[in-house]
Protein backbone atom coordinates (compact mmCIF):
# COMPACT_ATOMS: atom_id res chain seq x y z
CA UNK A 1 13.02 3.30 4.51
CA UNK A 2 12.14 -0.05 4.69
CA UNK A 3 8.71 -2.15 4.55
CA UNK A 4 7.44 -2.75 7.88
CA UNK A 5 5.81 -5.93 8.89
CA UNK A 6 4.57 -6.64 12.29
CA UNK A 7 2.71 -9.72 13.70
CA UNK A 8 -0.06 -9.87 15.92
CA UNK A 9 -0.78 -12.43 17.38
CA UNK A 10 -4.20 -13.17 19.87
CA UNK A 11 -2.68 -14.41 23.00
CA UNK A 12 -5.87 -16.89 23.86
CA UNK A 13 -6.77 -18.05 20.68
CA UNK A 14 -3.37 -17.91 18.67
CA UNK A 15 -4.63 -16.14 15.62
CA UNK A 16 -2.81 -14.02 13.72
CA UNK A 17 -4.69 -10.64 13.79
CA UNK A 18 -2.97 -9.12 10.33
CA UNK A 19 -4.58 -11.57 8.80
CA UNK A 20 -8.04 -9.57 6.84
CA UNK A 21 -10.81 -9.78 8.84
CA UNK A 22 -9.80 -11.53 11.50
CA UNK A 23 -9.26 -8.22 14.06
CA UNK A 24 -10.51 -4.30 14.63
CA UNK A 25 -8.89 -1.72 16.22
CA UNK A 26 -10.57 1.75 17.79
CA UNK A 27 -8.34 4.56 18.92
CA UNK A 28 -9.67 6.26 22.09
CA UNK A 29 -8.24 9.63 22.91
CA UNK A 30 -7.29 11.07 25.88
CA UNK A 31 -10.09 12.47 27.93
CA UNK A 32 -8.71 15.84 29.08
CA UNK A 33 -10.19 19.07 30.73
CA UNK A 34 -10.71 21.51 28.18
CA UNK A 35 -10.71 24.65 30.80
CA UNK A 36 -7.37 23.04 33.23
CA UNK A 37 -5.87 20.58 30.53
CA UNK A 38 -5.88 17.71 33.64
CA UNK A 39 -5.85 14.40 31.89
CA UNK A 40 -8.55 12.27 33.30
CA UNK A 41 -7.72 9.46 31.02
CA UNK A 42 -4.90 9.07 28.84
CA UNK A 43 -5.49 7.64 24.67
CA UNK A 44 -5.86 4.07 24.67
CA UNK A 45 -5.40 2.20 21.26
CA UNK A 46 -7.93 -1.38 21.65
CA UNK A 47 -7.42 -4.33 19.31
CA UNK A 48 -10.18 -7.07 18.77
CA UNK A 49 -9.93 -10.47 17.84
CA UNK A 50 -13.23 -11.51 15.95
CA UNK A 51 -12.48 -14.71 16.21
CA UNK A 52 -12.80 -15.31 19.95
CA UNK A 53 -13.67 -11.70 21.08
CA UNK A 54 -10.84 -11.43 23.03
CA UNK A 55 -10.10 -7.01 23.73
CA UNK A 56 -6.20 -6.71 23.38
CA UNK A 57 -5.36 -3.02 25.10
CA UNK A 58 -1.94 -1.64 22.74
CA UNK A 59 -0.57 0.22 25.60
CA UNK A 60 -0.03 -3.17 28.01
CA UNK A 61 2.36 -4.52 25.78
CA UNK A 62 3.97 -1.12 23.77
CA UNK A 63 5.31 2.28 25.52
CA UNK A 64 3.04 4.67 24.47
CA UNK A 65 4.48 8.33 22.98
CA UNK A 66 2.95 11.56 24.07
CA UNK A 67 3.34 14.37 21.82
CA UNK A 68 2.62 17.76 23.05
């Protein structure tokens, strides 16, 4: 297998988010009816840049996998 390495980068301020401390990330999952299993929203994963605030959603800009 080999090492990953990825590179975020904040598309307003130009920061690169892998640097430590510069970003957070919060995983929402889906929002689905426990009794019909309708998905009223799908799982969104949100990154933050903490240097200009700036709310980067994952799924705009990667093809999300859904794993049943």
């Amino acid at each position: 297998m080999v090492h990953e390495m990825i590179h975020i980068i904040c598309g307003n301020w130009g920061q690169d988010l892998t640097e430590k401390n510069m970003a957070t990330w919060e995983y929402k999952p889906a929002d689905i009816d426990e009794e019909t299993g309708e998905v009223y929203d799908t799982a969104d994963v949100y990154i933050r840049c903490k240097n200009c605030a700036t709310i980067h959603f994952l799924d705009d800009h990667i093809e999300s996998e859904v794993r049943e």
